[in-house]
C-alpha atoms as a PDB file:
ATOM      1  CA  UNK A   1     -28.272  10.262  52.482  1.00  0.00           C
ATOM      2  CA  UNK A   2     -31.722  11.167  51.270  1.00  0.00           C
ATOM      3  CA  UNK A   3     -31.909  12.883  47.703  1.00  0.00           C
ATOM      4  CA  UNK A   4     -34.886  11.965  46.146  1.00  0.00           C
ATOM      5  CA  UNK A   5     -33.621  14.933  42.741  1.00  0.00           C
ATOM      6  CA  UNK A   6     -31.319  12.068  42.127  1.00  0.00           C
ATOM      7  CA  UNK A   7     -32.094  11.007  38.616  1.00  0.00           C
ATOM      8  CA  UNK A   8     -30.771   7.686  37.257  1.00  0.00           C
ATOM      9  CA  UNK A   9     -31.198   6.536  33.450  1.00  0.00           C
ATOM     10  CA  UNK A  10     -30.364   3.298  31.738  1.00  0.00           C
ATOM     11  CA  UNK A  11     -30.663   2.287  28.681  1.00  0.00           C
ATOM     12  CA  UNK A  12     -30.243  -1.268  27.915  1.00  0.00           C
ATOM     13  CA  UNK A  13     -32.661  -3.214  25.774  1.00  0.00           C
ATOM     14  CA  UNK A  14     -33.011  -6.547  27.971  1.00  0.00           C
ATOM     15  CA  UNK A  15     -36.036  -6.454  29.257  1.00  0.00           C
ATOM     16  CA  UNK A  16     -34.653  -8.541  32.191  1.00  0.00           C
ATOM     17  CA  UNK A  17     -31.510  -6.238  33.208  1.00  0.00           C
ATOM     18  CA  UNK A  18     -33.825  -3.057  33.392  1.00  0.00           C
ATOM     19  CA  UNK A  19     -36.073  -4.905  35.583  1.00  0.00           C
ATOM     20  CA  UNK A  20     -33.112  -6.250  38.281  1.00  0.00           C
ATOM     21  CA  UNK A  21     -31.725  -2.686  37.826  1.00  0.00           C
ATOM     22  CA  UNK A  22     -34.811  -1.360  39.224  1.00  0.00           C
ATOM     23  CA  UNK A  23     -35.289  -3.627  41.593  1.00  0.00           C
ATOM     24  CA  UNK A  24     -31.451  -3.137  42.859  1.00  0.00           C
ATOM     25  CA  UNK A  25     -32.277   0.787  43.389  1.00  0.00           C
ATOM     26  CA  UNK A  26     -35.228   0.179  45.304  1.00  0.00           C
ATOM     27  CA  UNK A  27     -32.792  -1.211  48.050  1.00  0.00           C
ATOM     28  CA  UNK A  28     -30.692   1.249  47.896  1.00  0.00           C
ATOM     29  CA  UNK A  29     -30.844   3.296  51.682  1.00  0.00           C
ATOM     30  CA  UNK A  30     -31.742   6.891  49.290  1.00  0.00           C
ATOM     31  CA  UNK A  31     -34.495   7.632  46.744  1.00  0.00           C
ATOM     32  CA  UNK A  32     -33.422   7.833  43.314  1.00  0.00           C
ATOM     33  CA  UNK A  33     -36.088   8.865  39.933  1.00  0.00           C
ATOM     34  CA  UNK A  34     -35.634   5.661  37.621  1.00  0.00           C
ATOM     35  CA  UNK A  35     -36.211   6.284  33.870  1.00  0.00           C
ATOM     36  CA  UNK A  36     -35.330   3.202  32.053  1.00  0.00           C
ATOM     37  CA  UNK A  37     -34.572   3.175  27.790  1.00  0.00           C
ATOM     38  CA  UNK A  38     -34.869   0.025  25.540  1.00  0.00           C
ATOM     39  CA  UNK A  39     -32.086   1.369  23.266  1.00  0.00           C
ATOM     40  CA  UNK A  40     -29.637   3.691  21.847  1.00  0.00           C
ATOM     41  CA  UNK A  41     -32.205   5.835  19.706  1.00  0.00           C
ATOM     42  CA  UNK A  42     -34.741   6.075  22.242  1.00  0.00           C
ATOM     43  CA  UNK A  43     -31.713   7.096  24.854  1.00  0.00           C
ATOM     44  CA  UNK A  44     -30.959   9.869  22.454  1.00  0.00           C
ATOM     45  CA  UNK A  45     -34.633  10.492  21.835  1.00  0.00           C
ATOM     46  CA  UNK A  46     -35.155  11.266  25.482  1.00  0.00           C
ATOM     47  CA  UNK A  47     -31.652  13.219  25.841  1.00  0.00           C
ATOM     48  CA  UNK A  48     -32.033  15.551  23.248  1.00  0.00           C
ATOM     49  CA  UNK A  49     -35.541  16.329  24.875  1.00  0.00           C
ATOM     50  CA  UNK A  50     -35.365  16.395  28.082  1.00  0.00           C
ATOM     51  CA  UNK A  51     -35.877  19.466  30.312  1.00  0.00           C
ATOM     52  CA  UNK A  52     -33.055  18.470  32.780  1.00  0.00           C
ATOM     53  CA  UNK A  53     -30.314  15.906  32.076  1.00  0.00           C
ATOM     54  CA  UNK A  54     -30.183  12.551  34.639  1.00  0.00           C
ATOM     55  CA  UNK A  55     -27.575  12.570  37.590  1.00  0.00           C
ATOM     56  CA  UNK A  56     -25.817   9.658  35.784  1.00  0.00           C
ATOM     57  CA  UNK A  57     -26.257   7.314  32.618  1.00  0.00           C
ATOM     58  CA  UNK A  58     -25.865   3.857  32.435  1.00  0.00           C
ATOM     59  CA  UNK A  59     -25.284   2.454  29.659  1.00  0.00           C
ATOM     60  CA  UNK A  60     -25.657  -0.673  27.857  1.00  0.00           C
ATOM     61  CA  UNK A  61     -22.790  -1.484  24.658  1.00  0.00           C
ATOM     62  CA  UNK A  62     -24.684  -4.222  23.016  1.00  0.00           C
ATOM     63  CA  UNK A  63     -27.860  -2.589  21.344  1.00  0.00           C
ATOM     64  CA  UNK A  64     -29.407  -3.206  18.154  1.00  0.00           C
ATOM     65  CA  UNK A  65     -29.407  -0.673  15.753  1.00  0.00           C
ATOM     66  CA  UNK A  66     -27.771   2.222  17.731  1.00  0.00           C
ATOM     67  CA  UNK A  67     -25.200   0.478  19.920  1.00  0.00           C
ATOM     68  CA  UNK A  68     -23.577   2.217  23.152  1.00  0.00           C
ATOM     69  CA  UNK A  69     -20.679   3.249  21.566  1.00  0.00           C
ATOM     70  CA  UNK A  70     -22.196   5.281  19.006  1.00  0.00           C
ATOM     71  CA  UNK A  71     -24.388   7.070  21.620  1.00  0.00           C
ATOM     72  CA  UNK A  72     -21.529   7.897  23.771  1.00  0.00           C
ATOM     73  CA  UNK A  73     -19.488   9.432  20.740  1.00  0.00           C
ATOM     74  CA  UNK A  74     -22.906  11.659  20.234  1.00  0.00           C
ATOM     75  CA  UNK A  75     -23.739  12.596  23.855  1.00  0.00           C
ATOM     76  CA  UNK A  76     -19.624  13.575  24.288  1.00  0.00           C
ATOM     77  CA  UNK A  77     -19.654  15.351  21.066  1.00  0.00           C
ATOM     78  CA  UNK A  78     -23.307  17.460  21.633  1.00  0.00           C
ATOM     79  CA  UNK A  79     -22.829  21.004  24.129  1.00  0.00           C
ATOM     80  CA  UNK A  80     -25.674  20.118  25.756  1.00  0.00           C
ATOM     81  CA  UNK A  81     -24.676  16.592  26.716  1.00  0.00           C
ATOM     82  CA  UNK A  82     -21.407  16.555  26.971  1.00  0.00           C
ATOM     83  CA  UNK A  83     -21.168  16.952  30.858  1.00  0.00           C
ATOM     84  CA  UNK A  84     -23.527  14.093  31.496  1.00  0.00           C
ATOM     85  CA  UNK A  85     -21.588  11.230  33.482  1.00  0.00           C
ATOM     86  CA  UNK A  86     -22.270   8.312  31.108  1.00  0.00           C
ATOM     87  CA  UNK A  87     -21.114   4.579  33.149  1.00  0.00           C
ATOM     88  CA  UNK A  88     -20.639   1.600  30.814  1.00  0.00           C
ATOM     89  CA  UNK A  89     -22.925  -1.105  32.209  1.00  0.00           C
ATOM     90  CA  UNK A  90     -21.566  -4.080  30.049  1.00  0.00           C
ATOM     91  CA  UNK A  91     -21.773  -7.834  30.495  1.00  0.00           C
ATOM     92  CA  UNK A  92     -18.161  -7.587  28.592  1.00  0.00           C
ATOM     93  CA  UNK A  93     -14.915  -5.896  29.864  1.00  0.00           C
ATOM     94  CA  UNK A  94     -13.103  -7.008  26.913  1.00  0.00           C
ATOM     95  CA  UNK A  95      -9.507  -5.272  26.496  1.00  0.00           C
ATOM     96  CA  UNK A  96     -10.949  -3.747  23.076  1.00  0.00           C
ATOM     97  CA  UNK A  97     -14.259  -2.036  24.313  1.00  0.00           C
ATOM     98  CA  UNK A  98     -12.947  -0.791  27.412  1.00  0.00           C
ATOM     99  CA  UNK A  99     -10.564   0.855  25.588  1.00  0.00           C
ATOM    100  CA  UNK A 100     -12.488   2.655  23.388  1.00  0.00           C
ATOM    101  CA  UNK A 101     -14.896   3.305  25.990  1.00  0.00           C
ATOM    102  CA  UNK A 102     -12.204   5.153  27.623  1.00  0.00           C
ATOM    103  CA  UNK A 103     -10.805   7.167  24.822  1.00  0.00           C
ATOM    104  CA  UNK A 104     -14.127   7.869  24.173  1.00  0.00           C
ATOM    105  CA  UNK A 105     -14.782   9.711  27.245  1.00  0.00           C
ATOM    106  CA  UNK A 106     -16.989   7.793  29.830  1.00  0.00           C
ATOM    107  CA  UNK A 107     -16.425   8.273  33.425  1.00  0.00           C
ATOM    108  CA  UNK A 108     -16.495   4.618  34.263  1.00  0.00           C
ATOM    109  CA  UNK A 109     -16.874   0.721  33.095  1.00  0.00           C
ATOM    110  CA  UNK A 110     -19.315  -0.894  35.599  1.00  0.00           C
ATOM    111  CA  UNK A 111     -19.112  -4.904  34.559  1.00  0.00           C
ATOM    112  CA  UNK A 112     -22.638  -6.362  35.124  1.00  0.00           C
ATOM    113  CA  UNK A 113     -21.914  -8.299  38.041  1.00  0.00           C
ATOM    114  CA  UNK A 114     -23.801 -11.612  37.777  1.00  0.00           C
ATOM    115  CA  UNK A 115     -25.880 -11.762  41.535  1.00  0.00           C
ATOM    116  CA  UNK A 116     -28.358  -9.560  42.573  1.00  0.00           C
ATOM    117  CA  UNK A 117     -26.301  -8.558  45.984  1.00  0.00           C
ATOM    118  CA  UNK A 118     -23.633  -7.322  43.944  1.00  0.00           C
ATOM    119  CA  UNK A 119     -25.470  -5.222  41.079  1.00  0.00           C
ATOM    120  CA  UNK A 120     -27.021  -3.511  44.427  1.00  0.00           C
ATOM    121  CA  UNK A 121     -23.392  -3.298  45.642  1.00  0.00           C
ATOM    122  CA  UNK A 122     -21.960  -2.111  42.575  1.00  0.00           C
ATOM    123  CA  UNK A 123     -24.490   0.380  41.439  1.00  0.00           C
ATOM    124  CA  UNK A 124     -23.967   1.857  45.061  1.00  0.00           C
ATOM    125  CA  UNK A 125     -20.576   1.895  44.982  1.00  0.00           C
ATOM    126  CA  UNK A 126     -21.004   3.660  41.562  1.00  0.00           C
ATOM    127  CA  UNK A 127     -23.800   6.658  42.204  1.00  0.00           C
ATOM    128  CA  UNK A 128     -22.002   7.127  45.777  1.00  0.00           C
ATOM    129  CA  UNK A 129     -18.507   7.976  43.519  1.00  0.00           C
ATOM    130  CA  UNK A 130     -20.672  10.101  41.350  1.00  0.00           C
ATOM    131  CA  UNK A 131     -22.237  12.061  44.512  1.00  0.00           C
ATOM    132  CA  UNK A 132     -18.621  13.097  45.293  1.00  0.00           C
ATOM    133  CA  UNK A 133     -17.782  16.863  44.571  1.00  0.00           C
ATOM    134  CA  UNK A 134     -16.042  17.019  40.874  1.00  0.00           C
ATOM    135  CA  UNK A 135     -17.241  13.510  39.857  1.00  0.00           C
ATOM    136  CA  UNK A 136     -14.754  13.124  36.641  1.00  0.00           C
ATOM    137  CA  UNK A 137     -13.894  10.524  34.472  1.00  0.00           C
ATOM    138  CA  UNK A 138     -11.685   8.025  36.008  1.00  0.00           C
ATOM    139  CA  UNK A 139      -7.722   7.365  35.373  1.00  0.00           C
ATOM    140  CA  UNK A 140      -7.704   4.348  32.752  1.00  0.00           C
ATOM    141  CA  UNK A 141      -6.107   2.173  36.249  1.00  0.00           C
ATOM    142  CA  UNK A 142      -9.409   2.739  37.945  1.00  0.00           C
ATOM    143  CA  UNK A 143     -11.724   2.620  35.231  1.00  0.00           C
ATOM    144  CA  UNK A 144     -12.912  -0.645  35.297  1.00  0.00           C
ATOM    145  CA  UNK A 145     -15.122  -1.556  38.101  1.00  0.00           C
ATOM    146  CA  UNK A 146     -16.258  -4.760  38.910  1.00  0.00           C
ATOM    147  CA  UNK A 147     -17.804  -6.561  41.719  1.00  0.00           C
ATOM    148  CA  UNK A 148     -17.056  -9.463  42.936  1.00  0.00           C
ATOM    149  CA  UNK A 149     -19.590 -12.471  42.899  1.00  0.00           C
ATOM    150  CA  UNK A 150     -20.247 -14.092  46.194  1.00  0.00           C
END
């Protein structure tokens, strides 16, 4: 499974997650483009300008300023964005936010697992979902997707 045109943003402004992140996709066994974000306004920054959208987005709630949610109400409700497959990447998976999350129209609620081994496993298990033919939002029983520690 080699597809180096597979284009993976996050935006999250700890400097610390963006670094494991990028360290967990260089074990993955394919070659993914990494373009990382320190927050919501440079995420929409580099959305509204970018000559072709990422495969996925991951993407942080807790943001100064402009926080997840209020990017993923403007990327859902802008024609050009609207397709993108946004993935919550959020230490929380509060009842609340995961809601809203939902209604709001990501594809999927990826907790941040807490070991290295499993943020490699779960962002993985995430892109290879999103690889699949069709990749949609997921029903609200599947939505949540978390990894367990080990």
């Amino acid at each position: 499974m080699h597809n180096p045109n597979l284009h993976i943003l996050l935006a999250d402004d700890d400097d610390g997650d963006r670094l494991l992140f990028n360290e967990a996709l260089r074990d993955l066994p394919f070659a993914v483009e990494f373009t990382p974000v320190t927050g919501g306004e440079h995420l929409m920054d580099y959305l509204q300008h970018a000559q072709q959208l990422p495969h996925i987005l991951f993407l942080d709630l807790n943001m100064p300023r402009k926080n997840g949610f209020d990017c993923l109400r403007e990327i859902k409700q802008d024609k050009k964005l609207r397709a993108l497959p946004v993935v919550i990447f959020s230490t929380s998976d509060d009842e609340q936010g995961v809601e809203r999350a939902y209604l709001e129209g990501a594809h999927l609620y990826l907790v941040k697992p807490a070991g290295f081994l499993d943020l490699i496993s779960g962002i993985k298990h995430v892109i290879g979902m999103s690889l699949q033919p069709g990749f949609s939002p997921l029903p609200k029983d599947n939505f949540v997707v978390k990894v367990p520690d080990t």
